[in-house]
C-alpha atoms as a PDB file:
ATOM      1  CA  UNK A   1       0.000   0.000   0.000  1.00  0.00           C
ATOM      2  CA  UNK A   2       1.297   3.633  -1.231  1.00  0.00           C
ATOM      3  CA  UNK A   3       2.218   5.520   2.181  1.00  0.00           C
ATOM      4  CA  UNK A   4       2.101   8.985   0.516  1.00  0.00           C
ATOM      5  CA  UNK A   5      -1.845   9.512  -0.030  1.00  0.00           C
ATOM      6  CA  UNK A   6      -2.030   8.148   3.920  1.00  0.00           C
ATOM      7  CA  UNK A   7       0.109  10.937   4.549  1.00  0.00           C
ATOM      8  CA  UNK A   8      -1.417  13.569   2.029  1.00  0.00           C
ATOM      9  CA  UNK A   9      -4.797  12.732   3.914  1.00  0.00           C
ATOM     10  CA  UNK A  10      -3.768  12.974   7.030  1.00  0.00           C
ATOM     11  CA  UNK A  11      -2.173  16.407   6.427  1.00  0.00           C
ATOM     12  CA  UNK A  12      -6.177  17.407   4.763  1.00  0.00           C
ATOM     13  CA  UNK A  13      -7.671  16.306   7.892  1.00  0.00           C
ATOM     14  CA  UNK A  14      -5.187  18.211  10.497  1.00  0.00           C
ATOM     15  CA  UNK A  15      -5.503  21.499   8.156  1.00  0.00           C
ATOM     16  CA  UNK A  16      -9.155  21.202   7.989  1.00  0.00           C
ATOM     17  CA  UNK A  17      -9.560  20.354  11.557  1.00  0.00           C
ATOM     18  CA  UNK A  18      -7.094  23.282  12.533  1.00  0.00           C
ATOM     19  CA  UNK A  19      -9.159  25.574  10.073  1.00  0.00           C
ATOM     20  CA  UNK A  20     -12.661  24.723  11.507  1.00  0.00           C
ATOM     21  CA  UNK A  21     -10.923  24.807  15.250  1.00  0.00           C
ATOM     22  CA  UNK A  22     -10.535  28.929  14.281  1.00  0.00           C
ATOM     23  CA  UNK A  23     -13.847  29.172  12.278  1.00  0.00           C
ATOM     24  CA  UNK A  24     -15.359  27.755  15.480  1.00  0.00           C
ATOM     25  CA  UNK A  25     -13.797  29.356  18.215  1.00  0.00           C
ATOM     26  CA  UNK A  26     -14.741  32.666  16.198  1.00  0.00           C
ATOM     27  CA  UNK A  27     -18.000  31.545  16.048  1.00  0.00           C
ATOM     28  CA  UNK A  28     -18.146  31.359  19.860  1.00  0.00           C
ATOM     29  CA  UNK A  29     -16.526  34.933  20.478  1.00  0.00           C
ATOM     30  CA  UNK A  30     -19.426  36.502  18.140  1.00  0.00           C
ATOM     31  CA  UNK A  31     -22.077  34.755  19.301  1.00  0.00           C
ATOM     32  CA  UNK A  32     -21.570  34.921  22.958  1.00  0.00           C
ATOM     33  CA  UNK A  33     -22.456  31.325  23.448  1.00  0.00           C
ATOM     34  CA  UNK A  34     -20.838  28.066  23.586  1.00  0.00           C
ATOM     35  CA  UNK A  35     -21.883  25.091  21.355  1.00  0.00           C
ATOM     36  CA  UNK A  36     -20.018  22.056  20.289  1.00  0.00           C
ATOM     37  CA  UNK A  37     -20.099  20.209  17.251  1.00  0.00           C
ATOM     38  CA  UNK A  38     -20.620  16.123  17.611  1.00  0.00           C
ATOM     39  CA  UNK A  39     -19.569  16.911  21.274  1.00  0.00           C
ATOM     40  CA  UNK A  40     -15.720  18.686  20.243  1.00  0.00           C
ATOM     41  CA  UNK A  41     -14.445  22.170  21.185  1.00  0.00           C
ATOM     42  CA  UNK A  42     -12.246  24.281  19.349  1.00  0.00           C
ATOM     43  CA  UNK A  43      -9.498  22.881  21.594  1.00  0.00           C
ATOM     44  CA  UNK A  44     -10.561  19.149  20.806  1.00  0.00           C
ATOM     45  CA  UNK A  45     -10.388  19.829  16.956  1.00  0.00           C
ATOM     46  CA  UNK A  46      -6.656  21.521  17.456  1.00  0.00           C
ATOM     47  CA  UNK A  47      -5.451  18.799  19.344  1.00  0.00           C
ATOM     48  CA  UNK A  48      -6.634  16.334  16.647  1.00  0.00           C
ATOM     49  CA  UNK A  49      -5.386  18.312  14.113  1.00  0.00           C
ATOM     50  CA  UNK A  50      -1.914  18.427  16.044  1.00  0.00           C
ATOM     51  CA  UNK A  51      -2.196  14.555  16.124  1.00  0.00           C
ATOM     52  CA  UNK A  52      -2.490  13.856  12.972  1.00  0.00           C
ATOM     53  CA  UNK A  53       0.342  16.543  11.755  1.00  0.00           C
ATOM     54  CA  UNK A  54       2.686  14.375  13.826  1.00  0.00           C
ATOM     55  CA  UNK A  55       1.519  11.462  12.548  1.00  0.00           C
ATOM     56  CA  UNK A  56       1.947  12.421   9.498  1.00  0.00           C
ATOM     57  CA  UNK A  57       5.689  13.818   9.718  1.00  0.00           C
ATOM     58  CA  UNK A  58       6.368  10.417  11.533  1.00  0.00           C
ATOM     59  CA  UNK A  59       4.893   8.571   8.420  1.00  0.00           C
ATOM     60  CA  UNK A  60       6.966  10.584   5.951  1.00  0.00           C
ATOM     61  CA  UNK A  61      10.372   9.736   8.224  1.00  0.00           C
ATOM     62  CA  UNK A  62       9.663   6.593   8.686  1.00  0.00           C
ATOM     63  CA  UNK A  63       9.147   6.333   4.884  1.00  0.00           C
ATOM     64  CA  UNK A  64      12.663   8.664   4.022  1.00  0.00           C
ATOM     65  CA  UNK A  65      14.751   6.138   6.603  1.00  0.00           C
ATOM     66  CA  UNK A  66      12.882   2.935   4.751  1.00  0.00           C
ATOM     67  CA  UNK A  67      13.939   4.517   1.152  1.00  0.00           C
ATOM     68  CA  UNK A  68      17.706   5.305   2.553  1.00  0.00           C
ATOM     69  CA  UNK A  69      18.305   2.590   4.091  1.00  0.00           C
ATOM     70  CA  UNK A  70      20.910   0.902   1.986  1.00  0.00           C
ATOM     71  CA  UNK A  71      22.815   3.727   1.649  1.00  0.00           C
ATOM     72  CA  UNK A  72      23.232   4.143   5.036  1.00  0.00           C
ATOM     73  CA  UNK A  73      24.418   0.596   5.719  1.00  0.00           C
ATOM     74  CA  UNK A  74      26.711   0.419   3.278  1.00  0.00           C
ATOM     75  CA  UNK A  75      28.065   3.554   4.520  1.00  0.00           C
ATOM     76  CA  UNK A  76      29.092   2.194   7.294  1.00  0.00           C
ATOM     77  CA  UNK A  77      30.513  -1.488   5.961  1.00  0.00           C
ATOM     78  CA  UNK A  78      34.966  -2.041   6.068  1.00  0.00           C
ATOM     79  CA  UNK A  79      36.165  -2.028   2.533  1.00  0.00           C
ATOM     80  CA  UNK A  80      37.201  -5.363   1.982  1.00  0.00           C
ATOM     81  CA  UNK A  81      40.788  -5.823  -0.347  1.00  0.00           C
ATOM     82  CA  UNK A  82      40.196  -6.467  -3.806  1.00  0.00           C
ATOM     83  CA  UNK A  83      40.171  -9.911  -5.489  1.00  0.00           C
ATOM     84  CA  UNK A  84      43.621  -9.070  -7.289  1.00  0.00           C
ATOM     85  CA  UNK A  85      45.493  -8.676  -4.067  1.00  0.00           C
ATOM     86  CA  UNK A  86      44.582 -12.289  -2.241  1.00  0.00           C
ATOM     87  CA  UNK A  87      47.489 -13.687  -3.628  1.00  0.00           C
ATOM     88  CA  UNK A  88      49.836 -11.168  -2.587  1.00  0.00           C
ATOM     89  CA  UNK A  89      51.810 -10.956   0.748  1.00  0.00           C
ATOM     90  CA  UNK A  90      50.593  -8.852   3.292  1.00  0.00           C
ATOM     91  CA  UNK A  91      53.435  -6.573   4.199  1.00  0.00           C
ATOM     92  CA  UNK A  92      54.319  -6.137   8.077  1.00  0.00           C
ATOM     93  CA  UNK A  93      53.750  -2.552   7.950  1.00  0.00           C
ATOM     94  CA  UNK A  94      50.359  -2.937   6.292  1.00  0.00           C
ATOM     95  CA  UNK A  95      49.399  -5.330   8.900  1.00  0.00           C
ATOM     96  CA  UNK A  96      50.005  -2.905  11.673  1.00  0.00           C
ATOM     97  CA  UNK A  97      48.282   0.027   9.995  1.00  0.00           C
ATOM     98  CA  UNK A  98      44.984  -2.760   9.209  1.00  0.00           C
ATOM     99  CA  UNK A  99      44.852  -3.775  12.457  1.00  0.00           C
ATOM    100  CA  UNK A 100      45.550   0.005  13.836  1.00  0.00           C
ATOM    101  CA  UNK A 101      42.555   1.018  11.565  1.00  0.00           C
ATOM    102  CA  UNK A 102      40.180  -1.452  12.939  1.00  0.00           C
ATOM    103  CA  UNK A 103      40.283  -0.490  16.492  1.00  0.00           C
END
C-alpha cells in the first residue's frame, strides 16, 4: 500500500480540523455562546489536528529512513581488499596500519 496519499490525507484532515478549530472558536466569540459540534471544542479539533500533523511527519520519516536505508548501511561497511590482491603478501607494515585502523 502507497504511504504517501495516507500521509497527504492525514495532512487534509489536520488542516481542515485546525481551520474549523478557528472558524469555530470565532463563532463562539461573536455569538456569545458556547456550542459544540458532535460533542468537540475548538481545543478538541486543534489537538486532533496536532495529532495527525505528527503522525503524518512520523509517516513521511519513517518512509525517508525505509527509502535510505541501503545507503546508510553500506556507509558504514569495512572495505574489503580487492580480489587481485589475495594472492599477494601482506606486508608487516600494512598489517600494523589494518589492524591500527580497525580499532
Amino acid at each position: 500500500m502507497p504511504v504517501l496519499p495516507l500521509i497527504d490525507l492525514l495532512i487534509l484532515i489536520a488542516w481542515t480540523g485546525l481551520m474549523w478549530s478557528f472558524v469555530h472558536k470565532a463563532l463562539w466569540l461573536a455569538l456569545g455562546s458556547t456550542f459544540t459540534v458532535l460533542g468537540l471544542t475548538p481545543y478538541d479539533f486543534v489537538l486532533g489536528g496536532g495529532v495527525c500533523l505528527l503522525f503524518a511527519l512520523a509517516l513521511a520519516a519513517r518512509t525517508w529512513i525505509k527509502a535510505n536505508e541501503p545507503a546508510l548501511l553500506n556507509r558504514n561497511r569495512p572495505s574489503f581488499r580487492s580480489a587481485e590482491s589475495y594472492g599477494a603478501p601482506v606486508e608487516p607494515e600494512a598489517r600494523g596500519e589494518a589492524v591500527g585502523a580497525q580499532r
